[in-house]
N, C-alpha and C. Protein backbone atom coordinates (compact mmCIF):
# COMPACT_ATOMS: atom_id res chain seq x y z
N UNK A 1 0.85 -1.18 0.00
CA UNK A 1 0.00 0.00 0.00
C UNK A 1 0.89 1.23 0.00
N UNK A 2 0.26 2.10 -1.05
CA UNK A 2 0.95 3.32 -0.67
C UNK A 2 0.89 4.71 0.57
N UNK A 3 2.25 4.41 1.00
CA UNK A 3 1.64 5.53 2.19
C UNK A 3 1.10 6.64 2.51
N UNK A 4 1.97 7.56 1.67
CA UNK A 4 1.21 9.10 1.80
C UNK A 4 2.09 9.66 0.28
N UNK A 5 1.40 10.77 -0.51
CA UNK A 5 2.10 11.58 -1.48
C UNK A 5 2.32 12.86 -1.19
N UNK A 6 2.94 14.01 -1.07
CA UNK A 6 3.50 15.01 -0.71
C UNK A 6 3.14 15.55 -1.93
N UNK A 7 2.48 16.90 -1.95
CA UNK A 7 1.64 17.69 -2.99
C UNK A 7 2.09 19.07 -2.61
N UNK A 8 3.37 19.97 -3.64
CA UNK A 8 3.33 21.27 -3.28
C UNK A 8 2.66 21.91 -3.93
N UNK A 9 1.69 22.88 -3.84
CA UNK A 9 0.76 23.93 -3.94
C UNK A 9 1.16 25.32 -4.13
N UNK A 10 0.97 26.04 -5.05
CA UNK A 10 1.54 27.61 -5.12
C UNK A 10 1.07 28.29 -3.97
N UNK A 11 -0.37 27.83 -3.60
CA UNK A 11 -0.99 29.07 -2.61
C UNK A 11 -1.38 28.16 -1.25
N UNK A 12 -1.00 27.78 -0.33
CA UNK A 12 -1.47 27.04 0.84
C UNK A 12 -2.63 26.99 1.58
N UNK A 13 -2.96 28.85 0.95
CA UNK A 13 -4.27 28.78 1.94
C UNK A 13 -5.22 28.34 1.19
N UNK A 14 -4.91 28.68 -0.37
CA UNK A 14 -6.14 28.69 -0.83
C UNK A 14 -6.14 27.22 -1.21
N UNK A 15 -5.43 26.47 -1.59
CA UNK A 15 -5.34 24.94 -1.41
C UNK A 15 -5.91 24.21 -0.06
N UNK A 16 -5.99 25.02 0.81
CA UNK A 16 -6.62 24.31 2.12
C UNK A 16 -8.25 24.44 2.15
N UNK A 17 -8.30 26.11 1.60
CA UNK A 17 -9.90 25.95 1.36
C UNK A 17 -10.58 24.99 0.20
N UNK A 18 -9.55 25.24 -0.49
CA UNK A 18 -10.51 24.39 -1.78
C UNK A 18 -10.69 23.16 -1.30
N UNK A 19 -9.70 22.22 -0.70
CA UNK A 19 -9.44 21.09 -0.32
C UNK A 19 -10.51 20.73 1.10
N UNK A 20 -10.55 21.84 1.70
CA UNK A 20 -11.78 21.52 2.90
C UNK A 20 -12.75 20.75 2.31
N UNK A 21 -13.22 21.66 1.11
CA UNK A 21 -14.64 21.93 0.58
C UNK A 21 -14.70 20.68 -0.12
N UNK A 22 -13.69 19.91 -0.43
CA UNK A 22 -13.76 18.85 -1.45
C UNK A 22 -13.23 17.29 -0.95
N UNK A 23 -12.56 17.41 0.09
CA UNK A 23 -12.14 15.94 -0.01
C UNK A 23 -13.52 15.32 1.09
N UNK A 24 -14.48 15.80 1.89
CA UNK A 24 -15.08 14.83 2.34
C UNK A 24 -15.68 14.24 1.18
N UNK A 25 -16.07 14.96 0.53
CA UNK A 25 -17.13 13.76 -0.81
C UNK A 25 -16.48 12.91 -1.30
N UNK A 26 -15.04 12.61 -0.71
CA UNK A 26 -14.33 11.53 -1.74
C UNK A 26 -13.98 10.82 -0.24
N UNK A 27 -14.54 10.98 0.30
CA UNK A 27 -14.04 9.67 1.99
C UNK A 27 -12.68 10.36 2.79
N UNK A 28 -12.46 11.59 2.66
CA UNK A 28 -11.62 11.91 3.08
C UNK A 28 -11.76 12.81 4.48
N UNK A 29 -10.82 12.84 5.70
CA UNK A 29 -10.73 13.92 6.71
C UNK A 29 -9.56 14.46 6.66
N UNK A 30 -9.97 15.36 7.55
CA UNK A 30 -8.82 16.62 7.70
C UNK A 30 -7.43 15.85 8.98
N UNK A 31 -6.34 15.68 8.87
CA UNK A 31 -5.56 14.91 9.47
C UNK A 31 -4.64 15.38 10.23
N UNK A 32 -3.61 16.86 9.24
CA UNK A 32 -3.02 17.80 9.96
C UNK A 32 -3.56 18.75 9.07
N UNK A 33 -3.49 20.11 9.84
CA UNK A 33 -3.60 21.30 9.64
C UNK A 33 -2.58 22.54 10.87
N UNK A 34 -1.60 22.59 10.09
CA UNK A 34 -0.11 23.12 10.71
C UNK A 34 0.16 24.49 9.50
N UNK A 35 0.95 25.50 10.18
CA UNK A 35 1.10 26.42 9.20
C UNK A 35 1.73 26.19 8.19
N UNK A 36 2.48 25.24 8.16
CA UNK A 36 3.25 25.52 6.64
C UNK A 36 2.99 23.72 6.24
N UNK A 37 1.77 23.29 6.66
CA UNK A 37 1.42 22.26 5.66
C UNK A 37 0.09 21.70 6.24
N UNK A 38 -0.70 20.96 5.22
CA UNK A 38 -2.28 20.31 5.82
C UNK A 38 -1.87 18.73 5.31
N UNK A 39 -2.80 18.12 5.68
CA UNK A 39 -3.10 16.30 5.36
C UNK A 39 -4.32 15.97 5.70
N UNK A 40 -5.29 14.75 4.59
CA UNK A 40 -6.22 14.44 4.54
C UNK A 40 -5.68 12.87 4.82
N UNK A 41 -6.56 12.44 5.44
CA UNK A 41 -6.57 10.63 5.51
C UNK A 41 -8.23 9.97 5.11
N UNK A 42 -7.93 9.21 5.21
CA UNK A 42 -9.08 8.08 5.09
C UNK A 42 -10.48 8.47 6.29
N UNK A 43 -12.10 8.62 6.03
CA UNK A 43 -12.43 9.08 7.05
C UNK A 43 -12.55 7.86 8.26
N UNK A 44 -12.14 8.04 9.15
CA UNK A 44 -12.54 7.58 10.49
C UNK A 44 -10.83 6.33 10.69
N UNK A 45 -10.03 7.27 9.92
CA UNK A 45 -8.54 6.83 10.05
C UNK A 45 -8.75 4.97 9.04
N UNK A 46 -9.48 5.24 8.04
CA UNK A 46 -9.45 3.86 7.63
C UNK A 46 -7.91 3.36 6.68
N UNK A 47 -7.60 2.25 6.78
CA UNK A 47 -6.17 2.30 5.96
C UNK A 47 -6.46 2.89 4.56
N UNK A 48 -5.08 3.50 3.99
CA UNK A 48 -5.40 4.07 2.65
C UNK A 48 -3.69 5.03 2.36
N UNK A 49 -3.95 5.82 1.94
CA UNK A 49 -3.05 6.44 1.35
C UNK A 49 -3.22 8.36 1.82
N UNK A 50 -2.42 8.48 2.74
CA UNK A 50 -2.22 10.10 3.30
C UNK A 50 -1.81 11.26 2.34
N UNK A 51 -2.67 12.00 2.10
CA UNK A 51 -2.39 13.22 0.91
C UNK A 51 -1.67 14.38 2.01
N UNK A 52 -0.70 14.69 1.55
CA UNK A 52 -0.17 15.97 2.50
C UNK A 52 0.25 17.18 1.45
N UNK A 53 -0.01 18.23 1.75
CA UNK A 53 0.09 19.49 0.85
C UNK A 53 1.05 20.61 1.66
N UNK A 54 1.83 21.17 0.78
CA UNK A 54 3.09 21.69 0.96
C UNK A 54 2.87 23.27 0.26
N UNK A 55 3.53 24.30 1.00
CA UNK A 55 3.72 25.35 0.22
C UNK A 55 4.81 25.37 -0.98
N UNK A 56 4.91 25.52 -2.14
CA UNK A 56 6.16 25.17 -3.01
C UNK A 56 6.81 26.43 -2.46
N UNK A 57 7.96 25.90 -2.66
CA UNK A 57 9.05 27.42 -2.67
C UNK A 57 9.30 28.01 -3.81
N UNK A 58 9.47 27.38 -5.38
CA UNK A 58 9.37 27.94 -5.99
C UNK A 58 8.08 28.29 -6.84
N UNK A 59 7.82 29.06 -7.57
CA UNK A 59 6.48 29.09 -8.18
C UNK A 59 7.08 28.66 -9.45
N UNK A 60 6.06 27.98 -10.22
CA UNK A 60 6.12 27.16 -11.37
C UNK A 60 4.81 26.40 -11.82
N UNK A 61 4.47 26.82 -13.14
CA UNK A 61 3.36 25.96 -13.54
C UNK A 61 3.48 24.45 -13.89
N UNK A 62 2.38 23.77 -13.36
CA UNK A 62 2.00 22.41 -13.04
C UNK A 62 1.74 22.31 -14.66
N UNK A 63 2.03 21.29 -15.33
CA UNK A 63 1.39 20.62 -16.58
C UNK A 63 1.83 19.32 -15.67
N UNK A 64 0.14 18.50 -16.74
CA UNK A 64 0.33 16.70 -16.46
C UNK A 64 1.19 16.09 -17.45
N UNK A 65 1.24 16.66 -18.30
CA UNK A 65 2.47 16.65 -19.78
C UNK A 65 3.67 16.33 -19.46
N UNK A 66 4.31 16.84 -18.31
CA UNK A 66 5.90 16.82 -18.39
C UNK A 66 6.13 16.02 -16.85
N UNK A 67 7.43 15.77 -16.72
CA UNK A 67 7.53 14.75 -15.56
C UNK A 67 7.20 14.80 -14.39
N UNK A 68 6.63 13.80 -13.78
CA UNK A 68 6.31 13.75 -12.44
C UNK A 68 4.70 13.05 -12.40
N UNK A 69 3.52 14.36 -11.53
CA UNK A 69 2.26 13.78 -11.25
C UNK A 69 1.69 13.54 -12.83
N UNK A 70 1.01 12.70 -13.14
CA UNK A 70 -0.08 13.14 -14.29
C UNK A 70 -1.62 13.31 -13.72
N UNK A 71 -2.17 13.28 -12.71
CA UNK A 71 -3.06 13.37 -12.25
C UNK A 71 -3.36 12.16 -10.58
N UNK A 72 -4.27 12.71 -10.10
CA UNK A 72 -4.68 12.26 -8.55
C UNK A 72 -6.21 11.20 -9.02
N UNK A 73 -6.34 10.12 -8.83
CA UNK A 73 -7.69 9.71 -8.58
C UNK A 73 -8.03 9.16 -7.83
N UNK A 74 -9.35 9.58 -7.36
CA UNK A 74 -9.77 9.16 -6.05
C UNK A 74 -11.08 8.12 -6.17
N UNK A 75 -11.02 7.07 -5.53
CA UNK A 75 -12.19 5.85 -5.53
C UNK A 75 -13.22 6.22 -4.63
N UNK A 76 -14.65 6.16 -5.32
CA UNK A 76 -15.89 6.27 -4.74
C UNK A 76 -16.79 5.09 -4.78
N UNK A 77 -17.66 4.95 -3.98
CA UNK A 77 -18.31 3.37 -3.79
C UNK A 77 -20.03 3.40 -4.90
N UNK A 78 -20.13 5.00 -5.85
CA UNK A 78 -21.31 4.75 -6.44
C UNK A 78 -21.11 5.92 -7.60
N UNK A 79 -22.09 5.69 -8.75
CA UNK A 79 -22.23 6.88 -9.61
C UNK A 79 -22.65 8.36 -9.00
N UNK A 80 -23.54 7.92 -7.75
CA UNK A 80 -24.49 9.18 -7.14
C UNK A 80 -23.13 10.14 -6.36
N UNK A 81 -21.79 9.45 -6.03
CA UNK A 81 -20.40 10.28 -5.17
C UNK A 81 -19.81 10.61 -6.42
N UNK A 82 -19.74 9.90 -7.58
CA UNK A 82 -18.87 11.11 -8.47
C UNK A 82 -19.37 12.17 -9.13
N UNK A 83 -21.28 11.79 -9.45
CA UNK A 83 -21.93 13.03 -9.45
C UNK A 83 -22.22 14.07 -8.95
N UNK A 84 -21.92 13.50 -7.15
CA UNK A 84 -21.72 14.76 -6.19
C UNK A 84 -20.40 15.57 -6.08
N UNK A 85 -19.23 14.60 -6.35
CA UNK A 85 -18.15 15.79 -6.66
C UNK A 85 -17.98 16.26 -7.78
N UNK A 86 -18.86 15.78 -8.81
CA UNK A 86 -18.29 16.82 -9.88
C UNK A 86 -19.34 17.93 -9.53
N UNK A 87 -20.37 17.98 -8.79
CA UNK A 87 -21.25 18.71 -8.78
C UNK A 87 -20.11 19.71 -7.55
N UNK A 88 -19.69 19.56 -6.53
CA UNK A 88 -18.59 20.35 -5.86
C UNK A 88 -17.61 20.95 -6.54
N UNK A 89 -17.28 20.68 -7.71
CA UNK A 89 -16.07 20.77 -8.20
C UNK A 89 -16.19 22.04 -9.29
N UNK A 90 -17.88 21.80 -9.43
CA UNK A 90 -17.98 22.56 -10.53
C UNK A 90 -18.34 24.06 -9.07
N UNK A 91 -18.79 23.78 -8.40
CA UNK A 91 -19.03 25.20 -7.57
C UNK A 91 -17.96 25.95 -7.19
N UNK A 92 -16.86 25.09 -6.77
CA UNK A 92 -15.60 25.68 -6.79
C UNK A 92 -14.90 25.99 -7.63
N UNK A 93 -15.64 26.28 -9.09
CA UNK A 93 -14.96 27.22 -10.13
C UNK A 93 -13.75 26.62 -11.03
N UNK A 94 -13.91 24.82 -10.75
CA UNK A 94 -12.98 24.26 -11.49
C UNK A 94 -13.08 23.90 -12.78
N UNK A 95 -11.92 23.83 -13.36
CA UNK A 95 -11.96 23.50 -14.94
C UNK A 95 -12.69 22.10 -15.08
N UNK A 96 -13.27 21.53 -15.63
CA UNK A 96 -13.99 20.58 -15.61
C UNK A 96 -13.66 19.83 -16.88
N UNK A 97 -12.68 18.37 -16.87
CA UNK A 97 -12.13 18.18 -18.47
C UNK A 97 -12.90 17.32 -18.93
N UNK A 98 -13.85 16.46 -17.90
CA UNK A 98 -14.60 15.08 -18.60
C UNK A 98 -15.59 15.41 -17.12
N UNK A 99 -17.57 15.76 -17.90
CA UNK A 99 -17.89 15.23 -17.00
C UNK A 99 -18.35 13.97 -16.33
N UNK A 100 -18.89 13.40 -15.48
CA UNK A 100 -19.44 11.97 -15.24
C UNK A 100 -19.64 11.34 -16.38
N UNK A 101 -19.37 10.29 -16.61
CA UNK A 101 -19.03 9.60 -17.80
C UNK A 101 -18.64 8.08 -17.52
N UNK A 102 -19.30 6.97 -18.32
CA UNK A 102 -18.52 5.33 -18.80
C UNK A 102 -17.19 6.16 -19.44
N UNK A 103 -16.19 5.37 -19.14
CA UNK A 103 -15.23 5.35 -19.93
C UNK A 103 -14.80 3.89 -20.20
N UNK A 104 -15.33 3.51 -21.82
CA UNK A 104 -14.85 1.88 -21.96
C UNK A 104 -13.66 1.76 -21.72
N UNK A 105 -13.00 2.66 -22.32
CA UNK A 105 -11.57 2.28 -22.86
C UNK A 105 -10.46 1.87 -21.62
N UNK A 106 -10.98 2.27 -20.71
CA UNK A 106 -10.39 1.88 -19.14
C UNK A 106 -11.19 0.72 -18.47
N UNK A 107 -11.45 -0.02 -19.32
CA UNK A 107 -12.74 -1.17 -18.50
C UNK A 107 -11.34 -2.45 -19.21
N UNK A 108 -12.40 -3.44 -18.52
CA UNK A 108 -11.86 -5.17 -18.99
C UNK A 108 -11.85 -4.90 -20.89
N UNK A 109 -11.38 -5.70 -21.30
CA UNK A 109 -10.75 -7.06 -21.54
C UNK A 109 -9.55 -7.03 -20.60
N UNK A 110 -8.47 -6.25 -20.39
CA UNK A 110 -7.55 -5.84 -19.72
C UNK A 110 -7.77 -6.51 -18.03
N UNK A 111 -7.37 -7.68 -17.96
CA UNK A 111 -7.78 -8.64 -16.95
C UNK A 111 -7.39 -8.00 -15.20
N UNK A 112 -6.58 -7.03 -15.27
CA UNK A 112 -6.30 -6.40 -14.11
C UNK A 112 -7.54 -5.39 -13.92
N UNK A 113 -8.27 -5.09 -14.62
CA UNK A 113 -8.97 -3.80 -14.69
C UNK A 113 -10.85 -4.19 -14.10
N UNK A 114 -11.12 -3.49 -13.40
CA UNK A 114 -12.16 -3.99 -12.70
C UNK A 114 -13.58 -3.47 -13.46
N UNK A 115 -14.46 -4.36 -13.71
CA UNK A 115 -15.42 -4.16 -14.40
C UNK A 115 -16.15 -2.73 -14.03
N UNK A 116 -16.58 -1.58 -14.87
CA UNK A 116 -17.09 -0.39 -14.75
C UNK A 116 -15.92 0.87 -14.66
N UNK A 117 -16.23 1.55 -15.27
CA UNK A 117 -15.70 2.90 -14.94
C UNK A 117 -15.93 4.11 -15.23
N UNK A 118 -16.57 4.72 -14.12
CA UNK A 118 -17.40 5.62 -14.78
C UNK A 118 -16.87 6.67 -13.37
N UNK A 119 -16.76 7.95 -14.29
CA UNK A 119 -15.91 8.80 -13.88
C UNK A 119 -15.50 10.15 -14.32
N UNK A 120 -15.17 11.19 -13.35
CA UNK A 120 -15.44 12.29 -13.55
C UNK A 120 -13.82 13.08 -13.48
N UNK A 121 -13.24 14.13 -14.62
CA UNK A 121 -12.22 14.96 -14.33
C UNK A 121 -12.12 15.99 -14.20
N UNK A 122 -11.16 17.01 -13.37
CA UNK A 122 -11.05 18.39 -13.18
C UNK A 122 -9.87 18.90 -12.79
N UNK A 123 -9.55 20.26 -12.89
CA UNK A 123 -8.53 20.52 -12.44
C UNK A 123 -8.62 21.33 -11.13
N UNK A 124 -7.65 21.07 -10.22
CA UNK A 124 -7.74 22.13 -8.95
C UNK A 124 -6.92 23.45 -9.02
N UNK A 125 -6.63 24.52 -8.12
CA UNK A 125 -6.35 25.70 -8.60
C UNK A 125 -5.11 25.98 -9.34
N UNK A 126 -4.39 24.73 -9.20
CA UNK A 126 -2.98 24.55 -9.57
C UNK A 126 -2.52 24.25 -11.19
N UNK A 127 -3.78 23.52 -11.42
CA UNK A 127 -3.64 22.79 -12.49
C UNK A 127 -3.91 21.23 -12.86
N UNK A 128 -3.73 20.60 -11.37
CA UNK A 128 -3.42 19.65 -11.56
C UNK A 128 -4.61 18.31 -11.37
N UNK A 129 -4.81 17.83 -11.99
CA UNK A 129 -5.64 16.93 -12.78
C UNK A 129 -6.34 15.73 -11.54
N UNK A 130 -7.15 15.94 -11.18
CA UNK A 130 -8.20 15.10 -10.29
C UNK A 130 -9.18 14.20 -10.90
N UNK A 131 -9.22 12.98 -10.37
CA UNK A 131 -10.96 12.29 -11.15
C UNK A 131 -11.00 11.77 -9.72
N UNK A 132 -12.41 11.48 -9.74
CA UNK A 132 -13.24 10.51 -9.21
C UNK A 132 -13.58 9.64 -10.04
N UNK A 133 -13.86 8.54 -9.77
CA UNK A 133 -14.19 7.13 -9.78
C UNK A 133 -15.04 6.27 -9.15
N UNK A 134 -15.94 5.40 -9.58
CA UNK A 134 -16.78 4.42 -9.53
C UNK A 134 -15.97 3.24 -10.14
N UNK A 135 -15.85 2.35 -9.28
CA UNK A 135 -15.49 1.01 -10.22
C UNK A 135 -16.73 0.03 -10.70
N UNK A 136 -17.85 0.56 -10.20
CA UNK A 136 -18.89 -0.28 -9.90
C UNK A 136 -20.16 -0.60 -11.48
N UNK A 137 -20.01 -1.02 -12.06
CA UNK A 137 -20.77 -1.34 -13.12
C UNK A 137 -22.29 -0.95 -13.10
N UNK A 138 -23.07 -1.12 -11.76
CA UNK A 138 -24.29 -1.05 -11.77
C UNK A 138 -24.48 0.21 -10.44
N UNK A 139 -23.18 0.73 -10.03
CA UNK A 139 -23.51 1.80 -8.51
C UNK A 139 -23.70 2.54 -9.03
């Protein structure tokens, strides 16, 4: 399992608000909140993977194009949670690249790949590329 990813942010605060407003709809709580960094976990400390957000020191624009993140996705247990965050996502003024949507082309034949996928993308203030997810064929 992966433990935690370290996410620097141009603006801290405003990455903390946006991020308030958005990670409970994806199963997420607030974990630390310290001045010069925040963290979301799993809600009710369930195992998973710790998001922690950083002030960058330098400023620099985020593309998913060039090395490093290409995007964050986060697993939801129904169609009705990725319709609710894209419905958050869109209030918070985000770029919106795919809304709720099947996407075959990420489904089976591909024997690792779990039947359904239906799923929503956006960008956060940074740039940088978020979906939600349903794995669920019929949720």
């Amino acid at each position: 399992m992966l433990g935690h990813l370290g996410i620097n942010v141009s603006d801290l605060e405003r990455a903390k608000t946006y991020y308030a407003q958005l990670m409970p709809f994806m199963g997420f709580e607030l974990y630390r909140d310290d001045p010069d960094q925040f963290a979301y976990r799993r809600d009710g400390g369930q195992p998973g993977t710790y998001l922690y957000f950083y002030a960058a020191l330098e400023a620099s624009h985020f593309s998913r194009h060039h090395t490093g993140l290409q995007h964050l996705a986060f697993v939801v247990p129904s169609r009705d949670a990725v319709h609710a965050v894209h419905t958050k996502a869109q209030e918070l003024g985000s770029e919106v690249i795919h809304p709720p949507q099947e996407f075959p082309q990420y489904q089976r034949p591909l024997s690792h790949r779990p039947p359904g996928y239906y799923a929503t993308f956006w960008l956060d203030p940074d740039g940088i590329m978020l979906e939600c997810v349903c794995h669920r064929p019929d949720g």
